[in-house]
PDB file of N, CA and C in Angstrom:
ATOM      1  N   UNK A   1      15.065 -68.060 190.759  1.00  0.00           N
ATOM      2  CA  UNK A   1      14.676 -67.487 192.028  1.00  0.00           C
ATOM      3  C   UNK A   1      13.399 -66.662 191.853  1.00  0.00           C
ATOM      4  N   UNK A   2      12.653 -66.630 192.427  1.00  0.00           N
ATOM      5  CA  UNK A   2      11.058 -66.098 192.441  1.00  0.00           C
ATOM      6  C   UNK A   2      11.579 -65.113 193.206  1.00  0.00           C
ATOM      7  N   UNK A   3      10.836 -63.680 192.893  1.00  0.00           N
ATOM      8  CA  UNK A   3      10.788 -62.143 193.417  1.00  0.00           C
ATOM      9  C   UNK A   3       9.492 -62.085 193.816  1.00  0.00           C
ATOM     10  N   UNK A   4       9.166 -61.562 194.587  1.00  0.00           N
ATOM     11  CA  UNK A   4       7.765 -61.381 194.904  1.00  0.00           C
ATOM     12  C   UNK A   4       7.284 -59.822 194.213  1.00  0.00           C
ATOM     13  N   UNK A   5       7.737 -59.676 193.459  1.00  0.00           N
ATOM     14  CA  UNK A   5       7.154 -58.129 192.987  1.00  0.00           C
ATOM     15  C   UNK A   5       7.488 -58.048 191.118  1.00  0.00           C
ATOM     16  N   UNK A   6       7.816 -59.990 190.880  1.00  0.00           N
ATOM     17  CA  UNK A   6       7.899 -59.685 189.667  1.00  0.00           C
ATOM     18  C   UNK A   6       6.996 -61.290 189.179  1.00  0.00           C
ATOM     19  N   UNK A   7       6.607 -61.047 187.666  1.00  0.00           N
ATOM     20  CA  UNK A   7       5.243 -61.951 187.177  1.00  0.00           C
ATOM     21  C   UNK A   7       6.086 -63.197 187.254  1.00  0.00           C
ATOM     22  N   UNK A   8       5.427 -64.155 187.565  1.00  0.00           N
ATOM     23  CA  UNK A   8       6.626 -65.339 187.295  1.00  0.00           C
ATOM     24  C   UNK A   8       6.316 -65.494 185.753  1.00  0.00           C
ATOM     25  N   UNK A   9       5.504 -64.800 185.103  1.00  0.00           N
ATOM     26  CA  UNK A   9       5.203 -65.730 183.186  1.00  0.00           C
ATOM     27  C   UNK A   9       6.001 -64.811 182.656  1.00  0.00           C
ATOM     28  N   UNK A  10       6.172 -63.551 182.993  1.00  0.00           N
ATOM     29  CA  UNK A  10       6.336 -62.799 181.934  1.00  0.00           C
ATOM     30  C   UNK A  10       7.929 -62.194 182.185  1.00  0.00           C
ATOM     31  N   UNK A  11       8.453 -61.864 183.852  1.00  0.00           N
ATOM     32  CA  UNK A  11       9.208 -61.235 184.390  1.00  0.00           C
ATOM     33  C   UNK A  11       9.531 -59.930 184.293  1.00  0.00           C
ATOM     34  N   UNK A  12       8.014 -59.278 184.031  1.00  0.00           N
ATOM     35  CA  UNK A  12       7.714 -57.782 184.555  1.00  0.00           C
ATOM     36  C   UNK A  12       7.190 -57.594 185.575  1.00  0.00           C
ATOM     37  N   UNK A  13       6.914 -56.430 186.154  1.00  0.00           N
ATOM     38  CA  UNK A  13       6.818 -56.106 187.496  1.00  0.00           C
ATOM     39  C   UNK A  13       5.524 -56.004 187.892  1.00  0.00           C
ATOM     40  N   UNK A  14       4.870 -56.855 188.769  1.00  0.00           N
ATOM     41  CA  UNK A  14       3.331 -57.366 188.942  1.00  0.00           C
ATOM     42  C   UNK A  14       2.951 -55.749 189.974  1.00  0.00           C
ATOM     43  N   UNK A  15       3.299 -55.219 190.109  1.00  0.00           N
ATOM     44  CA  UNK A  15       2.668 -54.148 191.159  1.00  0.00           C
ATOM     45  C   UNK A  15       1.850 -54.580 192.110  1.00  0.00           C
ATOM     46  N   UNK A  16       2.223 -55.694 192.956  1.00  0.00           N
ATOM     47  CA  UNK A  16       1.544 -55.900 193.639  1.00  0.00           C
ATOM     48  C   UNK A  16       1.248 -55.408 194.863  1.00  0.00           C
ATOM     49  N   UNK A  17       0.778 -54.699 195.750  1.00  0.00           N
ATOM     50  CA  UNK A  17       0.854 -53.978 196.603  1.00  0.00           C
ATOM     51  C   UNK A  17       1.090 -54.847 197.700  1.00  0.00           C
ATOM     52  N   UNK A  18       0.755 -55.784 197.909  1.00  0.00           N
ATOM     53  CA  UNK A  18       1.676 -56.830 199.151  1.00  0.00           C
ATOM     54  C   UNK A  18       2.966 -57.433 199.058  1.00  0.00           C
ATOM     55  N   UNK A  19       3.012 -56.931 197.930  1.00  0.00           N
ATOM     56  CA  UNK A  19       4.779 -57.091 197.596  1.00  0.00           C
ATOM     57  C   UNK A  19       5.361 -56.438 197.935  1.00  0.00           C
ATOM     58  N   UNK A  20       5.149 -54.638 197.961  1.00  0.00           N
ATOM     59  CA  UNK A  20       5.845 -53.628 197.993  1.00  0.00           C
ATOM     60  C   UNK A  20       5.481 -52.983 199.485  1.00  0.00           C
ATOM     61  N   UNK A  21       6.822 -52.669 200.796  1.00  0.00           N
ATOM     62  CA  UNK A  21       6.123 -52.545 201.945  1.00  0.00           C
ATOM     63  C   UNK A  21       5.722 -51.339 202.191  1.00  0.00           C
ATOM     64  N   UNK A  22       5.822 -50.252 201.316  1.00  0.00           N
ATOM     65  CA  UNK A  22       5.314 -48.859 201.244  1.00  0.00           C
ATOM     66  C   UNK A  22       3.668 -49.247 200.903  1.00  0.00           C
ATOM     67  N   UNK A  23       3.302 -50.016 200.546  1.00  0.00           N
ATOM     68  CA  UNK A  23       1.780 -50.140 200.259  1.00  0.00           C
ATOM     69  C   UNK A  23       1.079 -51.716 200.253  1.00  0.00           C
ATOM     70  N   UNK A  24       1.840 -52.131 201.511  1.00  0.00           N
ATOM     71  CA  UNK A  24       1.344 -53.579 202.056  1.00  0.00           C
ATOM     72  C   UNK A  24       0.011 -53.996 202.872  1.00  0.00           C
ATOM     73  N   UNK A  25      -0.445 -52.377 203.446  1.00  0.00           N
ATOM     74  CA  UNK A  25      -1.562 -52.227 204.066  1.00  0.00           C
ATOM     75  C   UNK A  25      -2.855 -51.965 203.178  1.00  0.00           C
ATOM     76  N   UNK A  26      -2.290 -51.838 201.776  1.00  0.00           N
ATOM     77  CA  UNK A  26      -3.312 -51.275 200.976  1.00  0.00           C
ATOM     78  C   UNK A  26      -4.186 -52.888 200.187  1.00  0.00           C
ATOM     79  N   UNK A  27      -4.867 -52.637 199.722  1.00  0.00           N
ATOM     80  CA  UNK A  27      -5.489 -53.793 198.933  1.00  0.00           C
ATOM     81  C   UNK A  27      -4.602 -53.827 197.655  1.00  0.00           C
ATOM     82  N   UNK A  28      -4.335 -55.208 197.239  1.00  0.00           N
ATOM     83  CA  UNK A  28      -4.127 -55.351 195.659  1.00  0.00           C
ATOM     84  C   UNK A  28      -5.147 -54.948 194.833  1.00  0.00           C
ATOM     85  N   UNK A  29      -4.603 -54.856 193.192  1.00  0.00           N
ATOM     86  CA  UNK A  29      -5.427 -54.604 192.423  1.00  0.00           C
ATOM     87  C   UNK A  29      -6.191 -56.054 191.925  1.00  0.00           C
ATOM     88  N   UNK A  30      -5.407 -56.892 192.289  1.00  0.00           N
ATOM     89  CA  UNK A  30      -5.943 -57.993 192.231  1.00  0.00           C
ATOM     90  C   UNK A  30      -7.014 -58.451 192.634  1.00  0.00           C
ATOM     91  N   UNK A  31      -7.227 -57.905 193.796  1.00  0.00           N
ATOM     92  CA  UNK A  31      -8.387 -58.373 194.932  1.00  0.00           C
ATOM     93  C   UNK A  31      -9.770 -58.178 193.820  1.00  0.00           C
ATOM     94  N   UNK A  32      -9.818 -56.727 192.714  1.00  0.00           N
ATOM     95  CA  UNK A  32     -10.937 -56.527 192.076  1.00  0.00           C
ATOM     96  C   UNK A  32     -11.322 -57.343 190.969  1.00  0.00           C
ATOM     97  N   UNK A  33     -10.539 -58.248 190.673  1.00  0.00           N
ATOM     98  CA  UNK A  33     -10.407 -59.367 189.431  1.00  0.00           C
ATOM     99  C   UNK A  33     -11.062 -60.209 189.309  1.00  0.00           C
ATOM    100  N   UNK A  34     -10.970 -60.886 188.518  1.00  0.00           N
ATOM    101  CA  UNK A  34     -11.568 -62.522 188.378  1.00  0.00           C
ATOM    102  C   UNK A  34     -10.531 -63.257 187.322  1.00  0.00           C
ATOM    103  N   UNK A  35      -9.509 -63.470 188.007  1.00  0.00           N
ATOM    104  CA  UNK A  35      -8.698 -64.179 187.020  1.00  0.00           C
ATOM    105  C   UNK A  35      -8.934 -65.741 186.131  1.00  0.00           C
ATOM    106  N   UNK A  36      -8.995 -66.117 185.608  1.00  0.00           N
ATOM    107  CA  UNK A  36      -9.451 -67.467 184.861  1.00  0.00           C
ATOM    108  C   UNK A  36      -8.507 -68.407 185.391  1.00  0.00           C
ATOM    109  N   UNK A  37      -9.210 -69.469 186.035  1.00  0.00           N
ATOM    110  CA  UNK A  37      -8.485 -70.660 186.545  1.00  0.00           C
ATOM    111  C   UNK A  37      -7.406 -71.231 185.768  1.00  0.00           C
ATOM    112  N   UNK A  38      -7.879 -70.930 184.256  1.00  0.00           N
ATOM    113  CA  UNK A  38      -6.985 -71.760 183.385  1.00  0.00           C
ATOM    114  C   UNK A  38      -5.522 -71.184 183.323  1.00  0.00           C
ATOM    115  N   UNK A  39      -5.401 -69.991 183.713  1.00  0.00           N
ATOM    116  CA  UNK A  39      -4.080 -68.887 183.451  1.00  0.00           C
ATOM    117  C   UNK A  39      -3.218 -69.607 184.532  1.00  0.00           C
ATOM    118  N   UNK A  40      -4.108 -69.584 185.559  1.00  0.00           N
ATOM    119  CA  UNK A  40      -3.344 -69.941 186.830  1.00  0.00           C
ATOM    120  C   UNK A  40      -2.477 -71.950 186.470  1.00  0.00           C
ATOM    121  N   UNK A  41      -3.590 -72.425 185.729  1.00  0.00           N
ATOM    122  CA  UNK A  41      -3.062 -73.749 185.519  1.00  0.00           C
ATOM    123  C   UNK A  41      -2.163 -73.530 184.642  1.00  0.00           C
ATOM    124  N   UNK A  42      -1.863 -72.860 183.807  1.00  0.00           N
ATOM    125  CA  UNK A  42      -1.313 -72.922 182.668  1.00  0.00           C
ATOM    126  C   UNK A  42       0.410 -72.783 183.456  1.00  0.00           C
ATOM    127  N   UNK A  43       0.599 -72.091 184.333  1.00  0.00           N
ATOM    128  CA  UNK A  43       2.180 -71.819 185.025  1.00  0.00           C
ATOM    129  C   UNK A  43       2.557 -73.309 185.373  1.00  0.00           C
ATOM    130  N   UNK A  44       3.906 -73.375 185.288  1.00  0.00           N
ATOM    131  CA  UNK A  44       4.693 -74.675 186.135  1.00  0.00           C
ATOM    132  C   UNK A  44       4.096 -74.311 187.708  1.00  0.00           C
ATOM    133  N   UNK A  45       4.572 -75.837 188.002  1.00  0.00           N
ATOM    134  CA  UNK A  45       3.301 -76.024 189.330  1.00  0.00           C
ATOM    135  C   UNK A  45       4.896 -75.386 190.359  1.00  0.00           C
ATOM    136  N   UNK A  46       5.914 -75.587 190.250  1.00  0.00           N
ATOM    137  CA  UNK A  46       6.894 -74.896 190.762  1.00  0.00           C
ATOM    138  C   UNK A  46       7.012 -73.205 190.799  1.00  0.00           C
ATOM    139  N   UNK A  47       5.886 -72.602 189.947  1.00  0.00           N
ATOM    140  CA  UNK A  47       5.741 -71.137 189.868  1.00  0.00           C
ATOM    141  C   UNK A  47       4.370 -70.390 190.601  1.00  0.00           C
ATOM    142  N   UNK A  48       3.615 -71.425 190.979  1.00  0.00           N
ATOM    143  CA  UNK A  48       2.180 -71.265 191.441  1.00  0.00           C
ATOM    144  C   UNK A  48       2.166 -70.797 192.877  1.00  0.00           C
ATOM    145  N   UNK A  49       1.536 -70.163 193.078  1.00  0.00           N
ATOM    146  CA  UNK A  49       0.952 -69.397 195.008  1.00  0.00           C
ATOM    147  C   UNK A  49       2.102 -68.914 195.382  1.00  0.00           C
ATOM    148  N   UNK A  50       3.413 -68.341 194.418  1.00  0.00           N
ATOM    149  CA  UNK A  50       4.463 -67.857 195.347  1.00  0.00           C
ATOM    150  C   UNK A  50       4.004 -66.475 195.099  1.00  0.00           C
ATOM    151  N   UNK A  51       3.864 -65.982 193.703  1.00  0.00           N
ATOM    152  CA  UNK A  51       4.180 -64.529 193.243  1.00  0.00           C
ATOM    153  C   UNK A  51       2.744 -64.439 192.720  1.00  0.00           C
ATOM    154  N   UNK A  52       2.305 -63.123 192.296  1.00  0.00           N
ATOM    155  CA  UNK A  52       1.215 -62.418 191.346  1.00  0.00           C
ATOM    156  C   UNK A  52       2.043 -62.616 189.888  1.00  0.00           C
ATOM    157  N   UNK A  53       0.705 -62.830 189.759  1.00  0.00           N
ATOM    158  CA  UNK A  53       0.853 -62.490 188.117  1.00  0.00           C
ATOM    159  C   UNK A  53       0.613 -61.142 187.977  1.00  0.00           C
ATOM    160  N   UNK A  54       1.068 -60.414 186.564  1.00  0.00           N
ATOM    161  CA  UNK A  54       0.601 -58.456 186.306  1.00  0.00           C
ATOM    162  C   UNK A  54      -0.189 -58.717 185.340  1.00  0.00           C
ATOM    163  N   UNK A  55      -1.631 -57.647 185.257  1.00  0.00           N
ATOM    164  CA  UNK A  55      -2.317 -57.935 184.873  1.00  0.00           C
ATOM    165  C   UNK A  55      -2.261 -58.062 183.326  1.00  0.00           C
ATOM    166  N   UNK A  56      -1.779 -57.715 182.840  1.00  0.00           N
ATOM    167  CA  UNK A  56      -1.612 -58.619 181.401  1.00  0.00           C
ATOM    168  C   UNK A  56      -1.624 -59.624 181.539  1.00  0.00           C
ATOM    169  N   UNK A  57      -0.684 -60.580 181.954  1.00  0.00           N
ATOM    170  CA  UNK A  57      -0.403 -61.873 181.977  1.00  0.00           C
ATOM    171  C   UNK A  57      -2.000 -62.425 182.496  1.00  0.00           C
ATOM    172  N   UNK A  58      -2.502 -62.073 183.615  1.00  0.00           N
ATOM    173  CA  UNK A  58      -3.433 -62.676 184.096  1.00  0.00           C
ATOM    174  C   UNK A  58      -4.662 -62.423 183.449  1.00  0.00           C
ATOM    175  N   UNK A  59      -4.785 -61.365 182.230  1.00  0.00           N
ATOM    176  CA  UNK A  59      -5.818 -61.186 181.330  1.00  0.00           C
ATOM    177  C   UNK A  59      -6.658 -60.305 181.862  1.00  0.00           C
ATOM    178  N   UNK A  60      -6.355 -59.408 183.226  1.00  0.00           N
ATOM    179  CA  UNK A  60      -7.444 -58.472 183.680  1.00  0.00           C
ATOM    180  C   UNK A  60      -7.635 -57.214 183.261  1.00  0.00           C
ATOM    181  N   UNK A  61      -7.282 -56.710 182.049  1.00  0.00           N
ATOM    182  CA  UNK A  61      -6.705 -55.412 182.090  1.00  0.00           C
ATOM    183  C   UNK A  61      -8.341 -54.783 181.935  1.00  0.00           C
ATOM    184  N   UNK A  62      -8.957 -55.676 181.138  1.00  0.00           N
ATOM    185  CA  UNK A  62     -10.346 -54.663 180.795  1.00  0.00           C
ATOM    186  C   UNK A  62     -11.055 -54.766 182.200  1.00  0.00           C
ATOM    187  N   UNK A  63     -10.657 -55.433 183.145  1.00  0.00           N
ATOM    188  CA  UNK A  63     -11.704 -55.425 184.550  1.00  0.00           C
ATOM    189  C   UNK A  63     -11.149 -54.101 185.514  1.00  0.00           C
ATOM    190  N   UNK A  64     -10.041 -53.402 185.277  1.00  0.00           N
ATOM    191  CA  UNK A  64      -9.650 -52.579 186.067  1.00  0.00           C
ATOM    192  C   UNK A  64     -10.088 -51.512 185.602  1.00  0.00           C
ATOM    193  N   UNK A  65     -10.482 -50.656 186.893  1.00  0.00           N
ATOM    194  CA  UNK A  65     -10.570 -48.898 186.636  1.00  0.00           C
ATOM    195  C   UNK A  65      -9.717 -48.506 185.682  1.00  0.00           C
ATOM    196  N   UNK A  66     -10.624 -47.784 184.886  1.00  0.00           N
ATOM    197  CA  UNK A  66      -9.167 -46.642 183.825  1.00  0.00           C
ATOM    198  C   UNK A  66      -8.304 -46.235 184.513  1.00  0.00           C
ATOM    199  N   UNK A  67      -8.001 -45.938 185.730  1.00  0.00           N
ATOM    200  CA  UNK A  67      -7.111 -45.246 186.463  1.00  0.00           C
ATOM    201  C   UNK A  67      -6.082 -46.011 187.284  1.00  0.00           C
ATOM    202  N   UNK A  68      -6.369 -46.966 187.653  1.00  0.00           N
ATOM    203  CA  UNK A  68      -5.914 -47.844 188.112  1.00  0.00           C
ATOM    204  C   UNK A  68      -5.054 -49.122 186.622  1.00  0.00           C
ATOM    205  N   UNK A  69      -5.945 -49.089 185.987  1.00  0.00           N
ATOM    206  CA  UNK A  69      -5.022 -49.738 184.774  1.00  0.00           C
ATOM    207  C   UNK A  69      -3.957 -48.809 183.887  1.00  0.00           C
ATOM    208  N   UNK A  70      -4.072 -47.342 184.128  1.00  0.00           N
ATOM    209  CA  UNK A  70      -2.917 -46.840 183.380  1.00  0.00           C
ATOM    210  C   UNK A  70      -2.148 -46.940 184.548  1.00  0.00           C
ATOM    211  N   UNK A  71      -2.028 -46.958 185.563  1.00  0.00           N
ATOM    212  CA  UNK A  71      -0.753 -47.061 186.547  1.00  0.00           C
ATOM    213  C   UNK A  71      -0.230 -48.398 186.531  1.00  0.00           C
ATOM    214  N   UNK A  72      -1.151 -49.583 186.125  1.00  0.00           N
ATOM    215  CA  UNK A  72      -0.226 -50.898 186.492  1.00  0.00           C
ATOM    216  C   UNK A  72       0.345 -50.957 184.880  1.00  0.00           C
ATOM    217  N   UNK A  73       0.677 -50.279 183.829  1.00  0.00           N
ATOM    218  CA  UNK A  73       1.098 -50.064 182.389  1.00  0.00           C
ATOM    219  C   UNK A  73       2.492 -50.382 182.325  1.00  0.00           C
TER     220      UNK A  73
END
């Protein structure tokens, strides 16, 4: 079963802010990324466009604000 607030690769908790409805109005951290196409290919095609990946999994950690990357930790 897919969660929308958890990684489908890893099954830690993606912080995604459109996941969570206390902060659905807010932007993801995602939005500031550039995730690599290949990460995204690399999931079963049954795991793809439902959930976020967290940024580990998706390899963004050095693209985020210091401040913003110790909170998604």
């Amino acid at each position: 079963m897919t969660t929308p607030e958890i990684c489908p690769a890893c099954g830690a908790r993606n912080d995604c802010s459109m996941a969570n409805p206390a902060t659905v109005d807010q932007p993801c951290w995602c939005y500031s990324v550039s995730i690599d196409p290949e990460i995204i290919r690399a999931l079963p095609l049954e795991q793809r466009d439902l959930t976020c990946l967290c940024p580990r999994c998706a390899n963004v950690q050095s693209q985020l604000q210091p401040a913003q990357s110790e909170h998604l930790k």
